[in-house]
PDB file of N, CA and C in Angstrom:
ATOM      1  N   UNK A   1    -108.582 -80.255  82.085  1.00  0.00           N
ATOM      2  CA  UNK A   1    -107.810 -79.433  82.980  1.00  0.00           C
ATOM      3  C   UNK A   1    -108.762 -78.694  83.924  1.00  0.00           C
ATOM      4  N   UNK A   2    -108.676 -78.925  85.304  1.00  0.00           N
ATOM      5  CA  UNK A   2    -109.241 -78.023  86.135  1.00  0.00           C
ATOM      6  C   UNK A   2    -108.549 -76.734  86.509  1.00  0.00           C
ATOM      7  N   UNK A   3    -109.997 -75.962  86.532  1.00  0.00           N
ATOM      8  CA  UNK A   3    -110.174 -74.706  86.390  1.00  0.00           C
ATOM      9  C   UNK A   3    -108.880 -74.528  87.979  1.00  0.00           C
ATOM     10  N   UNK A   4    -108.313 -72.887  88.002  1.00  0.00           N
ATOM     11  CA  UNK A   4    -106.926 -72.797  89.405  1.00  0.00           C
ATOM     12  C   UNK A   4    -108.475 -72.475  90.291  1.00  0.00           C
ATOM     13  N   UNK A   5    -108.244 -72.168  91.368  1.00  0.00           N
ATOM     14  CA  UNK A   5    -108.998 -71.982  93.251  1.00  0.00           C
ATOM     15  C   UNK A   5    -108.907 -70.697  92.965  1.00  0.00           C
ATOM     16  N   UNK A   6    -108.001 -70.341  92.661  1.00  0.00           N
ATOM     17  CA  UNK A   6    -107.432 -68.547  92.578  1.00  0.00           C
ATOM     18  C   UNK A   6    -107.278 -68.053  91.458  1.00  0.00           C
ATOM     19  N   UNK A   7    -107.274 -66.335  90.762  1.00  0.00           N
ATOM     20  CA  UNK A   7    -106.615 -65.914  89.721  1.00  0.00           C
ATOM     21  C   UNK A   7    -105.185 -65.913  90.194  1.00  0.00           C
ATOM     22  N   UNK A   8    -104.404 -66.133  89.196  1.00  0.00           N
ATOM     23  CA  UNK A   8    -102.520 -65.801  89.954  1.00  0.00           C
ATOM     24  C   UNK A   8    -102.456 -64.064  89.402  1.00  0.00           C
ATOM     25  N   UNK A   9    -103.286 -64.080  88.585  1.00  0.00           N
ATOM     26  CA  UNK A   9    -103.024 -62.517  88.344  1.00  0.00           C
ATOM     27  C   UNK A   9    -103.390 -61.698  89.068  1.00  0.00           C
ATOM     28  N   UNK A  10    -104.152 -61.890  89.953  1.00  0.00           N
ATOM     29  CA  UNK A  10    -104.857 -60.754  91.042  1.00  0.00           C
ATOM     30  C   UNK A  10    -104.007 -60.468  92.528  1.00  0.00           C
ATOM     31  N   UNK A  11    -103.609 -58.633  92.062  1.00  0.00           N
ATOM     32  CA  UNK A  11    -102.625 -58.599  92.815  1.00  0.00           C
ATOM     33  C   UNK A  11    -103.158 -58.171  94.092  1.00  0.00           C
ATOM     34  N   UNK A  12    -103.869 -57.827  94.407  1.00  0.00           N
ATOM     35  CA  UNK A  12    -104.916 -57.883  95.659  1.00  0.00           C
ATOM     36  C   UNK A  12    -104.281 -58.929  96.878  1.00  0.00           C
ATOM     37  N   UNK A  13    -104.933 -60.227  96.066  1.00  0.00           N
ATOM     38  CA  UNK A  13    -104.305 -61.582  97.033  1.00  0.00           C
ATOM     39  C   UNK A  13    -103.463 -61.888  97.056  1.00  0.00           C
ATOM     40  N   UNK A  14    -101.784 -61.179  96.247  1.00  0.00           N
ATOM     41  CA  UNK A  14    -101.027 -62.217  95.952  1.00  0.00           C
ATOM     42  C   UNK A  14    -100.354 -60.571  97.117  1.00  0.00           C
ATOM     43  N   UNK A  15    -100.675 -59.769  97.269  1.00  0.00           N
ATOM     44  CA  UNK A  15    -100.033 -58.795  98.195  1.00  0.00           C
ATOM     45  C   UNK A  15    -100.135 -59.240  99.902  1.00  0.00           C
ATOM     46  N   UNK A  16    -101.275 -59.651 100.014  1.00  0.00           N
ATOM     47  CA  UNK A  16    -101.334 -60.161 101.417  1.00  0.00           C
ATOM     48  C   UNK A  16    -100.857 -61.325 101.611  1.00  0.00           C
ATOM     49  N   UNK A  17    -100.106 -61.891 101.079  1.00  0.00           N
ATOM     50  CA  UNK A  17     -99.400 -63.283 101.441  1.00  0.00           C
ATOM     51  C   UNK A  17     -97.905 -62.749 102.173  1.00  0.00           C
ATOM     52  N   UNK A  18     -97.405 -64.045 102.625  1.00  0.00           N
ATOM     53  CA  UNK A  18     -95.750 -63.557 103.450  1.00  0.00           C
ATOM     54  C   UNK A  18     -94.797 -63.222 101.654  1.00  0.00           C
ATOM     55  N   UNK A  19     -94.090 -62.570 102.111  1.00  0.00           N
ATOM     56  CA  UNK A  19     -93.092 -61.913 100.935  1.00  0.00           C
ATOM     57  C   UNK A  19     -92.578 -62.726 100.686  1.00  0.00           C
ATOM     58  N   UNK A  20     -92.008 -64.084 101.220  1.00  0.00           N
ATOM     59  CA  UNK A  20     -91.206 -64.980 100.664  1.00  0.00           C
ATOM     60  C   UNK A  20     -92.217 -65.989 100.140  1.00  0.00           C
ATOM     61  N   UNK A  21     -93.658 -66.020 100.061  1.00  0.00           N
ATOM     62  CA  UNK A  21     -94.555 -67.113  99.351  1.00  0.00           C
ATOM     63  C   UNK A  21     -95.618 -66.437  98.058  1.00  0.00           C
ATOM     64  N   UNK A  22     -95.016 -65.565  97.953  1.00  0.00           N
ATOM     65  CA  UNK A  22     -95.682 -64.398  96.625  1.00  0.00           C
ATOM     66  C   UNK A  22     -95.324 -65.391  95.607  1.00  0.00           C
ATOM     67  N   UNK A  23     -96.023 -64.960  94.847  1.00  0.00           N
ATOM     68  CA  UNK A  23     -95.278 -65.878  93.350  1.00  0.00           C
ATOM     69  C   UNK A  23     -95.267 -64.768  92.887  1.00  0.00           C
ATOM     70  N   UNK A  24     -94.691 -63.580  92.796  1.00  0.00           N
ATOM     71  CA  UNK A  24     -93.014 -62.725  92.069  1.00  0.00           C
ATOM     72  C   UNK A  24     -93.017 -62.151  93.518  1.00  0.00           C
ATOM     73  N   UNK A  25     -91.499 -62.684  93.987  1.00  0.00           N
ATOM     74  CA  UNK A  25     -91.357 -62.255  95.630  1.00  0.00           C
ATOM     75  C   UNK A  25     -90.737 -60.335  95.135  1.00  0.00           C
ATOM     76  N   UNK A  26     -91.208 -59.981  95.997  1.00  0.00           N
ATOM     77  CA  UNK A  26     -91.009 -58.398  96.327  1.00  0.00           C
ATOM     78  C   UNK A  26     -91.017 -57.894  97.584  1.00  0.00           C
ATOM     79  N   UNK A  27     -90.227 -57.258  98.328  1.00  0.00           N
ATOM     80  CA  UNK A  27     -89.866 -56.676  99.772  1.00  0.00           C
ATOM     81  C   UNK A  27     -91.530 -55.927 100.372  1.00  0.00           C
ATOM     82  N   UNK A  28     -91.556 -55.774 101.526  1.00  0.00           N
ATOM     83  CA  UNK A  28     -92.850 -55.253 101.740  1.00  0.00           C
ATOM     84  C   UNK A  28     -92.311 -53.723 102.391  1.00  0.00           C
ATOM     85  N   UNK A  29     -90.947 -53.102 102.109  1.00  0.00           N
ATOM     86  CA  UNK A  29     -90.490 -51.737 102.861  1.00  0.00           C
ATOM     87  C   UNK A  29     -90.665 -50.986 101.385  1.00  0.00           C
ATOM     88  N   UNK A  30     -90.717 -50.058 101.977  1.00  0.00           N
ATOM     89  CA  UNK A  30     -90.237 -48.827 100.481  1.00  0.00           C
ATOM     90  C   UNK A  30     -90.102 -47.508 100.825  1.00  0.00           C
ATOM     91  N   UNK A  31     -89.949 -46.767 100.195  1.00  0.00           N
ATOM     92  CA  UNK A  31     -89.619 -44.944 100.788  1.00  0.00           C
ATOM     93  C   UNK A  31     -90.906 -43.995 100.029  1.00  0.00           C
ATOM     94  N   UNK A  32     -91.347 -43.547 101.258  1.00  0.00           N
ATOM     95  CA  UNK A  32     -92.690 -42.691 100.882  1.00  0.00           C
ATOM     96  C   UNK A  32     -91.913 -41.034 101.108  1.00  0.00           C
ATOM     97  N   UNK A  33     -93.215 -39.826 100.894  1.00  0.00           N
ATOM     98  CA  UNK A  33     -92.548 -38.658 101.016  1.00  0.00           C
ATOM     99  C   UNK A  33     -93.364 -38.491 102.083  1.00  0.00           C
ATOM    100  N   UNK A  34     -92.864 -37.980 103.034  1.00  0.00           N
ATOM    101  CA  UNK A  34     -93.803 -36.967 104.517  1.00  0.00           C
ATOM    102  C   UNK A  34     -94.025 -35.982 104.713  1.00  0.00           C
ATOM    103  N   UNK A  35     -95.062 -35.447 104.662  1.00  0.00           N
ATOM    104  CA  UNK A  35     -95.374 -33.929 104.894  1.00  0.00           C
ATOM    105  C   UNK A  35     -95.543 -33.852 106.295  1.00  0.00           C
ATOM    106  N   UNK A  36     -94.282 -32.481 106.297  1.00  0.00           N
ATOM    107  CA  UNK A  36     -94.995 -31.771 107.795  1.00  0.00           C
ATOM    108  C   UNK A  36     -95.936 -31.491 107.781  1.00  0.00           C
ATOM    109  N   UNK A  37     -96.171 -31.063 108.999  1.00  0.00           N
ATOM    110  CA  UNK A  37     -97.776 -30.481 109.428  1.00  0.00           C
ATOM    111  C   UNK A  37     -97.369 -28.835 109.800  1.00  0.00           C
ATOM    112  N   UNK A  38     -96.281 -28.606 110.307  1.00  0.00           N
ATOM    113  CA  UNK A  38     -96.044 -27.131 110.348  1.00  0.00           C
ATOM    114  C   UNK A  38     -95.512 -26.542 109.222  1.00  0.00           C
ATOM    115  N   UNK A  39     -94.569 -27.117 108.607  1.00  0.00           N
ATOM    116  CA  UNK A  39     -93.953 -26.250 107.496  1.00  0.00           C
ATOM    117  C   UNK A  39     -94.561 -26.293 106.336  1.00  0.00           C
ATOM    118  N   UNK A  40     -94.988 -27.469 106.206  1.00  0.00           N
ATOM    119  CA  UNK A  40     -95.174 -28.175 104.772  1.00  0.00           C
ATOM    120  C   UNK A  40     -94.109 -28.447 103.994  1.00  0.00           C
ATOM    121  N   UNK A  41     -92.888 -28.902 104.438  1.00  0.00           N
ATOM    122  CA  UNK A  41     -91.729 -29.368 103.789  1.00  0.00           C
ATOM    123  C   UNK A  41     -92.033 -30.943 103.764  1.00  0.00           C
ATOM    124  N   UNK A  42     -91.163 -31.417 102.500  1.00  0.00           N
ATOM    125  CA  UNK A  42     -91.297 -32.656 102.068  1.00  0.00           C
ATOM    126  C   UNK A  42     -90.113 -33.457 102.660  1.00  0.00           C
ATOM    127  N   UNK A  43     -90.130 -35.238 103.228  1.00  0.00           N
ATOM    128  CA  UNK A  43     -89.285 -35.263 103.514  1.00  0.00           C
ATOM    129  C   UNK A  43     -88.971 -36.681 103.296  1.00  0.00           C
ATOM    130  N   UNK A  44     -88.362 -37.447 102.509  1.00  0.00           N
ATOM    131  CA  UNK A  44     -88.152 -38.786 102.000  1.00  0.00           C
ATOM    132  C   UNK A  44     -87.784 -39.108 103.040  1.00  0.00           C
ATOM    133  N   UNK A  45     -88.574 -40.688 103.625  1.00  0.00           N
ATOM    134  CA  UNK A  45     -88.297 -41.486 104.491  1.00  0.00           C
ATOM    135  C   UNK A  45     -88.518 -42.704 104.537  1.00  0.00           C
ATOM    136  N   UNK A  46     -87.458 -43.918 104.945  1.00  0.00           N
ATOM    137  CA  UNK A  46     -88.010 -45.232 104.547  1.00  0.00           C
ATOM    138  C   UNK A  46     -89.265 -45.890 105.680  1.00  0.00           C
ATOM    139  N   UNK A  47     -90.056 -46.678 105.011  1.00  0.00           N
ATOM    140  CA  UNK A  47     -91.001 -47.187 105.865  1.00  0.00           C
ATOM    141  C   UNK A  47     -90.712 -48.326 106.931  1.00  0.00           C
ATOM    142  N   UNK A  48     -89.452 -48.591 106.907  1.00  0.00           N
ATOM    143  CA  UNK A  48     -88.630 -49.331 107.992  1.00  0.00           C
ATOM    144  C   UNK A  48     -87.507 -48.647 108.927  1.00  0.00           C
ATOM    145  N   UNK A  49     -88.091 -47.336 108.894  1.00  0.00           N
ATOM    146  CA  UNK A  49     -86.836 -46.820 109.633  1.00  0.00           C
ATOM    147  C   UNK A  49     -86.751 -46.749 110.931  1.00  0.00           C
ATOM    148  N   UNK A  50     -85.392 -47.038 111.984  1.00  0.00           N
ATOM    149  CA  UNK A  50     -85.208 -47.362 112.702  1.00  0.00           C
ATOM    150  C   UNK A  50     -84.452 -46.151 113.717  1.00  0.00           C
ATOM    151  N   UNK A  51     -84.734 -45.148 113.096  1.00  0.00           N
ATOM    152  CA  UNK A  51     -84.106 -43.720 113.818  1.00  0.00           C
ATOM    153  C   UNK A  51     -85.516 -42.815 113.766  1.00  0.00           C
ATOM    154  N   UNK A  52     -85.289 -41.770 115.278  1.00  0.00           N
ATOM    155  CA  UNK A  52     -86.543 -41.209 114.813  1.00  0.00           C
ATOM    156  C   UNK A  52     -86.261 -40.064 113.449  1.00  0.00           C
ATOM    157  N   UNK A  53     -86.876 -39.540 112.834  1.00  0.00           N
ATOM    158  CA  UNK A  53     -86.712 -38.564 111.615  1.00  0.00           C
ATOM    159  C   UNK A  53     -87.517 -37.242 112.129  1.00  0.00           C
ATOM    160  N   UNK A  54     -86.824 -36.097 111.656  1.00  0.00           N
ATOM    161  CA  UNK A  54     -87.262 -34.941 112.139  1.00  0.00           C
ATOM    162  C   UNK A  54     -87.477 -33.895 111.085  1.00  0.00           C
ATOM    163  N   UNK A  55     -88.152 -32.980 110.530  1.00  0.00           N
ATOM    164  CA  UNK A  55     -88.139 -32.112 109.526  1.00  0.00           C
ATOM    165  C   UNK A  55     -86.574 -31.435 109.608  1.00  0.00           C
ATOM    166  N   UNK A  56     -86.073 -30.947 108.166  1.00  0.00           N
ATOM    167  CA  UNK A  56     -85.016 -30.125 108.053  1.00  0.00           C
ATOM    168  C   UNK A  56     -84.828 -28.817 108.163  1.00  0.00           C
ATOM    169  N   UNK A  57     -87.045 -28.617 108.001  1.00  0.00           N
ATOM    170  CA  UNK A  57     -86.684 -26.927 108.295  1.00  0.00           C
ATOM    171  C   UNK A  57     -87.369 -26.951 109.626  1.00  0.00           C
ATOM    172  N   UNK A  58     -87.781 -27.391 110.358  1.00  0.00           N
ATOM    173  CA  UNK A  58     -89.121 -26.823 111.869  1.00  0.00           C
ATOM    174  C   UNK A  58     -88.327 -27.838 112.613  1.00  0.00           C
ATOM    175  N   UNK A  59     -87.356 -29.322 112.454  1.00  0.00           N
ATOM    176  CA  UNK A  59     -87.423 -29.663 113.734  1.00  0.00           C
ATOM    177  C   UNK A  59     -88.503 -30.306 114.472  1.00  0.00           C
ATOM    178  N   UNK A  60     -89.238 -30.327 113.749  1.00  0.00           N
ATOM    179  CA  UNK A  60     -90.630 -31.095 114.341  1.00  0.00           C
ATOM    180  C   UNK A  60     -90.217 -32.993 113.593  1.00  0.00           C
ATOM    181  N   UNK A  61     -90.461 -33.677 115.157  1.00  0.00           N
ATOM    182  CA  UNK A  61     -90.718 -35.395 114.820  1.00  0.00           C
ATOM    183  C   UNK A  61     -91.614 -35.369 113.531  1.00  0.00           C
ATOM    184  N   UNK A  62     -91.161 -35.768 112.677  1.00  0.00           N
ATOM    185  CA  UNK A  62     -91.995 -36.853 111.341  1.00  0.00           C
ATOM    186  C   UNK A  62     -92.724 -38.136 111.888  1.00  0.00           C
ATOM    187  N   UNK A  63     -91.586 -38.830 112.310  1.00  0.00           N
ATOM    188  CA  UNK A  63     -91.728 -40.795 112.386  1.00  0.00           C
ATOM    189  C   UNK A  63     -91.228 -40.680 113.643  1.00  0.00           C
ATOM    190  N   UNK A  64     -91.666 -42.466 114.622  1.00  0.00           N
ATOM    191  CA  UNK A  64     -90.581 -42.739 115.166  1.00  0.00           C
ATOM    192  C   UNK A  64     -90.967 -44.177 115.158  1.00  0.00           C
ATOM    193  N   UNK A  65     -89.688 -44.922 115.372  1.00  0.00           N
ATOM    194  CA  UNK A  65     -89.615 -46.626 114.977  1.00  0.00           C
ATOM    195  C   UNK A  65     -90.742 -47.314 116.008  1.00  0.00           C
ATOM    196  N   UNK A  66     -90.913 -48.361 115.490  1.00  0.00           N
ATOM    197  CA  UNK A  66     -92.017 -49.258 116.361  1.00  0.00           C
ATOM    198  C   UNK A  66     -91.216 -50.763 116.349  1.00  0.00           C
ATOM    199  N   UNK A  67     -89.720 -50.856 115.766  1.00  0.00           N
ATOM    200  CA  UNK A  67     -89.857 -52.259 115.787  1.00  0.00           C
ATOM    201  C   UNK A  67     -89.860 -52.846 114.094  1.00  0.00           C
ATOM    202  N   UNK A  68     -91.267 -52.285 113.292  1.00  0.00           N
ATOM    203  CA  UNK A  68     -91.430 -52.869 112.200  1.00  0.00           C
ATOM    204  C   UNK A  68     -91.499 -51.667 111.298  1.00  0.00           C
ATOM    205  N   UNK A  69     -92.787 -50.903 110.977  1.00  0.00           N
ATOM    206  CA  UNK A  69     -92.965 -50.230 110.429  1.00  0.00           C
ATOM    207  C   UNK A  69     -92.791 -48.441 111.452  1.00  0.00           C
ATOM    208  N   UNK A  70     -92.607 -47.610 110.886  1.00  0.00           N
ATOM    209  CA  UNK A  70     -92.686 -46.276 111.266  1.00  0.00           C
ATOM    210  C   UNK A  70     -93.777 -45.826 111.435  1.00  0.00           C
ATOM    211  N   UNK A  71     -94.093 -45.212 112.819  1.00  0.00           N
ATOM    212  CA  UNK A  71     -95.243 -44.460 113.147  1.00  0.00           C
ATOM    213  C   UNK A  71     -95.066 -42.813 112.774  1.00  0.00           C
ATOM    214  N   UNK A  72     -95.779 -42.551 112.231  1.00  0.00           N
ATOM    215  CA  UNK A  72     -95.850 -41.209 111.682  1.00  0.00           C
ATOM    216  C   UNK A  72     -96.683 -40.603 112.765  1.00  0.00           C
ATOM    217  N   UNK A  73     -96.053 -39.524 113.113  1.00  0.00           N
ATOM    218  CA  UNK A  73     -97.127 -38.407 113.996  1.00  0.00           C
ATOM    219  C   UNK A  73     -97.934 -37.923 113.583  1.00  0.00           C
ATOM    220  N   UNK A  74     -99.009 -37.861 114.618  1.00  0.00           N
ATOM    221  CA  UNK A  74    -100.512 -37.006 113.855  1.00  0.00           C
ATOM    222  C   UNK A  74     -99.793 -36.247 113.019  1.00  0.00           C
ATOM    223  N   UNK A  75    -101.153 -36.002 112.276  1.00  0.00           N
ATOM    224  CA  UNK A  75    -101.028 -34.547 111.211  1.00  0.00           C
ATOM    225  C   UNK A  75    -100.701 -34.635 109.972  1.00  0.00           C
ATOM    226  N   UNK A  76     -98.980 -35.277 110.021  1.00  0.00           N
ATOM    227  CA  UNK A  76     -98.160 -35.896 108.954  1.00  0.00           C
ATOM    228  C   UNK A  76     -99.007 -36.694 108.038  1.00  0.00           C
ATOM    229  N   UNK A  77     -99.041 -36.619 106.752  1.00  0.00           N
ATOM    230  CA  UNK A  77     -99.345 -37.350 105.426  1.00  0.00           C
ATOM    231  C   UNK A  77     -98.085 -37.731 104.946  1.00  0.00           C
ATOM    232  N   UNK A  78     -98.522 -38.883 104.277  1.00  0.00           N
ATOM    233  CA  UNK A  78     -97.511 -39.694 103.679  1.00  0.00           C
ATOM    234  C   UNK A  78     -97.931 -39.792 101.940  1.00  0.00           C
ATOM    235  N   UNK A  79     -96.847 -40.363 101.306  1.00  0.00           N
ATOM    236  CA  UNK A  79     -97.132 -40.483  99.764  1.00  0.00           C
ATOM    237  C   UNK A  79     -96.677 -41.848  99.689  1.00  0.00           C
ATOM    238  N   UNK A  80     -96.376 -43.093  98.743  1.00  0.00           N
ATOM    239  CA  UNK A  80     -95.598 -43.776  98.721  1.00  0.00           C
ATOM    240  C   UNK A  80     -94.894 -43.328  97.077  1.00  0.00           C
ATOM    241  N   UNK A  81     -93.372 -43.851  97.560  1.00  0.00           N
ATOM    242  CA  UNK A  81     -92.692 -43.343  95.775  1.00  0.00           C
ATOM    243  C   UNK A  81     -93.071 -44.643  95.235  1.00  0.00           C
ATOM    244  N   UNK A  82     -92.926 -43.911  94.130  1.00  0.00           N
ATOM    245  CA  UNK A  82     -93.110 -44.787  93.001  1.00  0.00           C
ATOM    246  C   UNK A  82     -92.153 -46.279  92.403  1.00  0.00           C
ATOM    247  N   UNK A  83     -92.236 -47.571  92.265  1.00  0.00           N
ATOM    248  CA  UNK A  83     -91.298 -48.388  92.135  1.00  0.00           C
ATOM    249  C   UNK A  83     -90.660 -48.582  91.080  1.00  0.00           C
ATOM    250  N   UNK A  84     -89.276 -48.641  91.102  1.00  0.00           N
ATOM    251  CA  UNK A  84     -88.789 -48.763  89.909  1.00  0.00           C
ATOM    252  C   UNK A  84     -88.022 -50.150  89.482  1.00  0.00           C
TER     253      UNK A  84
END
């Protein structure tokens, strides 16, 4: 038996492939938390979102859409949640 080209266990390489040629397919969106930069309020947002998002307490832009992924405004830190 020859030895595989690749580990299949190494999730490294099997993340940069297209989502539908993964061998265990999984979505590439998910919901991170955003920190303002003025308030410091937290603010769950998906990483495909297609509206701009604004803090609940300052009113200050978070994100705004690009098309694919969300551009976060300077300043703003992101978290990603956790998968369940």
């Amino acid at each position: 038996m020859a030895p595989l080209a690749y580990d299949l266990l190494d999730k490294d390489l099997d993340a940069k492939r297209h989502k539908r040629k993964r061998i265990v397919p999984r979505p590439n969106s998910y919901f991170m938390d955003v920190k303002c930069p003025g308030c410091f309020g937290i603010t769950t947002v998906f990483s495909h979102a297609q509206t701009v998002i604004l803090c609940a307490g300052c009113q200050t832009v978070l994100c705004q859409p690009s098309g694919g992924k969300t551009i976060l405004t300077e300043g703003s830190s992101f978290r990603r949640k956790a998968d369940f």
